[in-house]
PDB file of N, CA and C in Angstrom:
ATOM      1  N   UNK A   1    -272.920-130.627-175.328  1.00  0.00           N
ATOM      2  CA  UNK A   1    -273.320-129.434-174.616  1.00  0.00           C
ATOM      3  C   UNK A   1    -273.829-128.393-175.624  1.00  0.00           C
ATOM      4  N   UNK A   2    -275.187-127.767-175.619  1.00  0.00           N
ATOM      5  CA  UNK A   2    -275.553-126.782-175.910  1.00  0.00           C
ATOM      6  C   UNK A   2    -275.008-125.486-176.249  1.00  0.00           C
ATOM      7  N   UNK A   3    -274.620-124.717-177.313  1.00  0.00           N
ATOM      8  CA  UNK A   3    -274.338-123.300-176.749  1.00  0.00           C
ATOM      9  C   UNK A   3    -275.630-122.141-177.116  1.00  0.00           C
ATOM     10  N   UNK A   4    -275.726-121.533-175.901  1.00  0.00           N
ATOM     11  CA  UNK A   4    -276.804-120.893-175.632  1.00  0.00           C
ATOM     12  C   UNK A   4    -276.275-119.194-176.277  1.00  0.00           C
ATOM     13  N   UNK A   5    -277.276-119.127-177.649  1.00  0.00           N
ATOM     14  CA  UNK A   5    -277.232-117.907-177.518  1.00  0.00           C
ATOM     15  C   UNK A   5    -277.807-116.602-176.984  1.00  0.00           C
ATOM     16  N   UNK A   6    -278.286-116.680-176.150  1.00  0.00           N
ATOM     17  CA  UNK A   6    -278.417-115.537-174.947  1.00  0.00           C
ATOM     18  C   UNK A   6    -277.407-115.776-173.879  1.00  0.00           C
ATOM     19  N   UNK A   7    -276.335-116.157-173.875  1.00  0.00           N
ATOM     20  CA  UNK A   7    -275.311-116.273-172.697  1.00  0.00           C
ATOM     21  C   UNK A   7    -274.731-114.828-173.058  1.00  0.00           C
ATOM     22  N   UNK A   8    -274.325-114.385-171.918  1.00  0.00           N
ATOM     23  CA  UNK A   8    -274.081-112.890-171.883  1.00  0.00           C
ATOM     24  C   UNK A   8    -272.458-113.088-172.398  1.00  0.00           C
ATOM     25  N   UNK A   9    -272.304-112.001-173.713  1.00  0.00           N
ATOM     26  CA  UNK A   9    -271.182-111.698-174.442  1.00  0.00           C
ATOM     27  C   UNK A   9    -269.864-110.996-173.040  1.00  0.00           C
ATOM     28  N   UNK A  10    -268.594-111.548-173.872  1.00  0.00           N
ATOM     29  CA  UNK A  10    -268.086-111.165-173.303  1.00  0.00           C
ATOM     30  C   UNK A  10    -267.869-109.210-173.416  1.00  0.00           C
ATOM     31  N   UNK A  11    -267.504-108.554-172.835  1.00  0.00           N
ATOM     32  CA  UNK A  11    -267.495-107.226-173.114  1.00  0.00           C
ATOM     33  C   UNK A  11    -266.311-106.777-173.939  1.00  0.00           C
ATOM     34  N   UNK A  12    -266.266-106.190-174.784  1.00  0.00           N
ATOM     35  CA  UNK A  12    -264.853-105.572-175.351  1.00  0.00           C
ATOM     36  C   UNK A  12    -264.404-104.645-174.779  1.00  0.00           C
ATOM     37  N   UNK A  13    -262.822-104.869-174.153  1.00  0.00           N
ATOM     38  CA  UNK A  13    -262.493-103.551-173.965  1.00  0.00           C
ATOM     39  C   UNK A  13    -260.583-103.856-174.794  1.00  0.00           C
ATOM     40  N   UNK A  14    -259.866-102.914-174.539  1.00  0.00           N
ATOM     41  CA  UNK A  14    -258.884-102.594-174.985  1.00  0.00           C
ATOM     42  C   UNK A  14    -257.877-101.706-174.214  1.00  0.00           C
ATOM     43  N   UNK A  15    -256.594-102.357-174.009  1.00  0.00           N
ATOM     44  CA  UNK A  15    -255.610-101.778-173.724  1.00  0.00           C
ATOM     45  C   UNK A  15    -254.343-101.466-174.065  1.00  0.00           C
ATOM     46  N   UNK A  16    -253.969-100.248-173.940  1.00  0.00           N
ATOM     47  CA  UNK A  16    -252.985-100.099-174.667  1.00  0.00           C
ATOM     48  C   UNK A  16    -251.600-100.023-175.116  1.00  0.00           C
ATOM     49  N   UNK A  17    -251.127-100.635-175.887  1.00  0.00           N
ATOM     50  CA  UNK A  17    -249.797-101.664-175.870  1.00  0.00           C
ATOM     51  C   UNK A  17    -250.085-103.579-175.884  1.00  0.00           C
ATOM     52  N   UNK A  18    -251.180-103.720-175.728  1.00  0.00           N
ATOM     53  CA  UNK A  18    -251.377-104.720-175.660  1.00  0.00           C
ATOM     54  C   UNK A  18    -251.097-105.833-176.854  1.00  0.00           C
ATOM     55  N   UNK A  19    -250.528-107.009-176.497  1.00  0.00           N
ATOM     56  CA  UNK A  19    -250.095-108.142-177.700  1.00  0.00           C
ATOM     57  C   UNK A  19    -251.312-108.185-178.625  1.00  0.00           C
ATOM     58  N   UNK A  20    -251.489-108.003-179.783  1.00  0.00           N
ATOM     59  CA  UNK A  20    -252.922-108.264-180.941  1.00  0.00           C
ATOM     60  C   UNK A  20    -252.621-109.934-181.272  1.00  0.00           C
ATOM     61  N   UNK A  21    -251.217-110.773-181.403  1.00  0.00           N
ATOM     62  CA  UNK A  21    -250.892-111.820-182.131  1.00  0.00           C
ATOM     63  C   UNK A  21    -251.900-112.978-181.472  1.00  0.00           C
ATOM     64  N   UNK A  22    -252.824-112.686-180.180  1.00  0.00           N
ATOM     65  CA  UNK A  22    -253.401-113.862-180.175  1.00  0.00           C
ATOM     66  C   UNK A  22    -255.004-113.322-180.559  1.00  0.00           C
ATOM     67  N   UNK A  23    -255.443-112.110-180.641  1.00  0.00           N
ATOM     68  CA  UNK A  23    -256.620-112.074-181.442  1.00  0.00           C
ATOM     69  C   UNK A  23    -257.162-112.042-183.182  1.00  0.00           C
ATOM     70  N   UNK A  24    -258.438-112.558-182.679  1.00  0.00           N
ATOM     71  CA  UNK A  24    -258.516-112.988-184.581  1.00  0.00           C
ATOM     72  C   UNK A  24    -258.903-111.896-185.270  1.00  0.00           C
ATOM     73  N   UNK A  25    -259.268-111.352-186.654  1.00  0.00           N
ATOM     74  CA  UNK A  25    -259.211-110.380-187.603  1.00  0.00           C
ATOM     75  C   UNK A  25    -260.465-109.484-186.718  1.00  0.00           C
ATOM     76  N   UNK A  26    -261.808-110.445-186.473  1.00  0.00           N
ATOM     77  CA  UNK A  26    -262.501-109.854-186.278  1.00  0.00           C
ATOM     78  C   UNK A  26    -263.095-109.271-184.478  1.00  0.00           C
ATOM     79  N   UNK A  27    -261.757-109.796-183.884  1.00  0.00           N
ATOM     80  CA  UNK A  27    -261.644-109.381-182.587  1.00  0.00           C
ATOM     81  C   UNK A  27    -260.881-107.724-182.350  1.00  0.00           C
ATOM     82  N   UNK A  28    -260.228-108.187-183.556  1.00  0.00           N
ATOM     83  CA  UNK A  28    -259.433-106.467-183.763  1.00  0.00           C
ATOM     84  C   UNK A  28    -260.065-105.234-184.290  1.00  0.00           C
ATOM     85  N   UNK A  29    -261.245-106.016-185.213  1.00  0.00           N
ATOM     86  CA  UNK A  29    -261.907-104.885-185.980  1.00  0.00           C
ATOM     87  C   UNK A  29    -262.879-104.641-184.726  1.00  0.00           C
ATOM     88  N   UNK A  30    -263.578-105.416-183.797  1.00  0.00           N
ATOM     89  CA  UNK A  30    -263.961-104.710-183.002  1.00  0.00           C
ATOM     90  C   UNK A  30    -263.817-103.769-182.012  1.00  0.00           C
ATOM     91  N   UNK A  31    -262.364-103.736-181.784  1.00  0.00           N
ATOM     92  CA  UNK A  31    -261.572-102.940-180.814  1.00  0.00           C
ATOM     93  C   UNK A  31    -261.459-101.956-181.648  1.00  0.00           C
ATOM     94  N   UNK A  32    -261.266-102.080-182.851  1.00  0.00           N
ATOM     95  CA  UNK A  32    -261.233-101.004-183.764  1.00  0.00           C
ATOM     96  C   UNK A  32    -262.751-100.261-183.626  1.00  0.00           C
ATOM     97  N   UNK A  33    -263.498-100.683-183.637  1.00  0.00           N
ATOM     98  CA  UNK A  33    -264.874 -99.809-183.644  1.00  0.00           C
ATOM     99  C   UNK A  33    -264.827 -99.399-182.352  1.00  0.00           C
ATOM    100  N   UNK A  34    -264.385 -99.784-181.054  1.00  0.00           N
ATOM    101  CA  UNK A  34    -264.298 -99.484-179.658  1.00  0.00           C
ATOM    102  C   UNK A  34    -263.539 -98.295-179.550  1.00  0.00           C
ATOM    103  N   UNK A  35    -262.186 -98.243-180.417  1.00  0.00           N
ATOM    104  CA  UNK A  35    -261.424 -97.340-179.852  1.00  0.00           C
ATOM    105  C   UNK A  35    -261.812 -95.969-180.704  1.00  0.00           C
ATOM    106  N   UNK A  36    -262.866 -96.200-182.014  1.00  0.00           N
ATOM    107  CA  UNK A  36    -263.776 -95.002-182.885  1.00  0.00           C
ATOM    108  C   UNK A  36    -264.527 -94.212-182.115  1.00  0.00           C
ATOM    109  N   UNK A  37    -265.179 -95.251-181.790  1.00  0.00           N
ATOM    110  CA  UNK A  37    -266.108 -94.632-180.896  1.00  0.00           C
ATOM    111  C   UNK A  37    -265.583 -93.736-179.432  1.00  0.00           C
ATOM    112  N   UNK A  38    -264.604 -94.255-179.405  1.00  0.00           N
ATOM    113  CA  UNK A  38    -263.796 -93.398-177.926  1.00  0.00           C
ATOM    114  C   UNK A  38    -263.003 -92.199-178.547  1.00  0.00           C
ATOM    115  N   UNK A  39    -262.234 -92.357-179.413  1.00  0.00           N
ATOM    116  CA  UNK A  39    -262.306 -91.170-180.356  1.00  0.00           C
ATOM    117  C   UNK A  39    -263.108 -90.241-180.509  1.00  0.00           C
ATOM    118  N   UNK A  40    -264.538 -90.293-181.063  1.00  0.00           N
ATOM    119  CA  UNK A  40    -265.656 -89.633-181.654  1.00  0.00           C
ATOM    120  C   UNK A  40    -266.062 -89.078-179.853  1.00  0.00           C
ATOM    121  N   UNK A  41    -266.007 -89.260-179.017  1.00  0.00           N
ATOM    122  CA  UNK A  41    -266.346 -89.037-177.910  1.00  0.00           C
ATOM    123  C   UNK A  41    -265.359 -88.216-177.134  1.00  0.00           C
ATOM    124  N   UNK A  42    -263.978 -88.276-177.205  1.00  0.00           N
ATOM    125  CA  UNK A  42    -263.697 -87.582-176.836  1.00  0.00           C
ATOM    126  C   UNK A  42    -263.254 -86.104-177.436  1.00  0.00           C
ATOM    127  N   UNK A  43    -263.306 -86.055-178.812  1.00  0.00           N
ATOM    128  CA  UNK A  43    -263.346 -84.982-179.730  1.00  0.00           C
ATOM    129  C   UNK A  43    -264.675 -84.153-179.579  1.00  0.00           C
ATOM    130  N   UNK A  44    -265.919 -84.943-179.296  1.00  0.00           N
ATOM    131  CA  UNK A  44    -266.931 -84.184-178.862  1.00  0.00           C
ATOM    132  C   UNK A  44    -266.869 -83.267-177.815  1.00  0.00           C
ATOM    133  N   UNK A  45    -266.074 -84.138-176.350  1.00  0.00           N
ATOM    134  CA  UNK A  45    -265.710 -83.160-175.605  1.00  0.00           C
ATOM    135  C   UNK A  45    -265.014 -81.873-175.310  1.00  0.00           C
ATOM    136  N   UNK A  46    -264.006 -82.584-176.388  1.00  0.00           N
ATOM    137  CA  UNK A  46    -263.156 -81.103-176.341  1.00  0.00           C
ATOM    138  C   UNK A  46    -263.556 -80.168-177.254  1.00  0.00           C
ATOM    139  N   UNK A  47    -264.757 -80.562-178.008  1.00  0.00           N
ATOM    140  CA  UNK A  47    -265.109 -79.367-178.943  1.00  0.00           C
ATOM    141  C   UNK A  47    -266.054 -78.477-177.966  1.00  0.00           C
ATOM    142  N   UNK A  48    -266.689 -79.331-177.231  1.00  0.00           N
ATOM    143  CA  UNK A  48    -267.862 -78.410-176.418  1.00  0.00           C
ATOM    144  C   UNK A  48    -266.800 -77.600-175.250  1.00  0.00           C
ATOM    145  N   UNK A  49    -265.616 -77.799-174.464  1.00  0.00           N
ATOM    146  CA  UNK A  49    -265.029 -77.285-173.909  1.00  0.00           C
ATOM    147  C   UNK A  49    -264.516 -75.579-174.322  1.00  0.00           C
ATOM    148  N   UNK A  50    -263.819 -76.357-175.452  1.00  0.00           N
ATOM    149  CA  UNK A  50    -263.237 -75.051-176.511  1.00  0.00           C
ATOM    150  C   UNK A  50    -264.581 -74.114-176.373  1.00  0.00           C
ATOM    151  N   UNK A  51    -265.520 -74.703-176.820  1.00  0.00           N
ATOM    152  CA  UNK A  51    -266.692 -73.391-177.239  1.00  0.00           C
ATOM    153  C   UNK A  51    -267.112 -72.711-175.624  1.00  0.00           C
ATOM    154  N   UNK A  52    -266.865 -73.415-174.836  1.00  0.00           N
ATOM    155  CA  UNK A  52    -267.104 -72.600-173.539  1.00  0.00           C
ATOM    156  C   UNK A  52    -266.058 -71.812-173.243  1.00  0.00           C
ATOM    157  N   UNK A  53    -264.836 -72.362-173.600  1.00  0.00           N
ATOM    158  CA  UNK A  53    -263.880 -71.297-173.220  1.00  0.00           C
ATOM    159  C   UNK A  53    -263.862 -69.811-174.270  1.00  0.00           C
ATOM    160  N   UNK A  54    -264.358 -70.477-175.054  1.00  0.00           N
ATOM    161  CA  UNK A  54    -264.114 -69.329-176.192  1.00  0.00           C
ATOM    162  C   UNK A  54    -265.343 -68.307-176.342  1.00  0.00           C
ATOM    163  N   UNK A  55    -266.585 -68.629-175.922  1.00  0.00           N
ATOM    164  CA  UNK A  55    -267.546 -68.155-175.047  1.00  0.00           C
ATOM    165  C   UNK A  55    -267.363 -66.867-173.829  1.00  0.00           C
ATOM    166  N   UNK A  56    -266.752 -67.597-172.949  1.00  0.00           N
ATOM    167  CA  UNK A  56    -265.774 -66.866-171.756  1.00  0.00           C
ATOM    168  C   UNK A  56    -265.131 -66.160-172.097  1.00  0.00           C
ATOM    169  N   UNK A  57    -263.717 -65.979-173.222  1.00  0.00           N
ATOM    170  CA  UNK A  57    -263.148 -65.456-173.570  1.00  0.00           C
ATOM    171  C   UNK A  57    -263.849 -64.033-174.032  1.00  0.00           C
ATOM    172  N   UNK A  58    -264.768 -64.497-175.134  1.00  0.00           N
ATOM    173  CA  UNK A  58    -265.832 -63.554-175.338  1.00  0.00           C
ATOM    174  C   UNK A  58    -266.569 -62.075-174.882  1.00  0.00           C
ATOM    175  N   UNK A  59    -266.657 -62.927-173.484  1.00  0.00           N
ATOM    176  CA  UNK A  59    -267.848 -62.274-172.570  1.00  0.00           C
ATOM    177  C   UNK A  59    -266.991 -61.608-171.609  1.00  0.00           C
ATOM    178  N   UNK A  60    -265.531 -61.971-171.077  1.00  0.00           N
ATOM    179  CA  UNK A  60    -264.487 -61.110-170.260  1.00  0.00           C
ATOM    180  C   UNK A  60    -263.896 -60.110-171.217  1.00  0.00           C
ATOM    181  N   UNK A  61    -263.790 -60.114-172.466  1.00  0.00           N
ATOM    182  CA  UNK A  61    -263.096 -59.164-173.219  1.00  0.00           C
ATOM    183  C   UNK A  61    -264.032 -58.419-173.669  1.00  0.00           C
ATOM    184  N   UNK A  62    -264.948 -58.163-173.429  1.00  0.00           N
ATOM    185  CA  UNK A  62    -266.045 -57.274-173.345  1.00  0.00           C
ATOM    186  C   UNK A  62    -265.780 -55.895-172.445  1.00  0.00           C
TER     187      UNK A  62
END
């Protein structure tokens, strides 16, 4: 049997608490780049939040 590389990848996701002992080095480092990137994303959010509140804060203490 063939393996076709255009067969659609499985998707990474990650949950948490989850057993690591049956994934391999480089199944982890990808969850590792998964859970960076969810990091980096949600720090974005709360930075743009802060600046609206602190914005607001701003503009009522006026």
């Amino acid at each position: 049997m063939a393996i076709h590389d255009d067969a659609p990848k499985k998707q990474v996701s990650h949950e948490m608490g989850q057993d690591l002992s049956q994934l391999s080095v480089e199944e982890i480092a990808a969850r590792i780049d998964l859970l960076n990137t969810e990091i980096q994303r949600l720090q974005s959010s709360m930075n743009l939040k802060r600046a609206t509140r602190d914005a607001a804060d701003r503009f009522f203490k006026s």
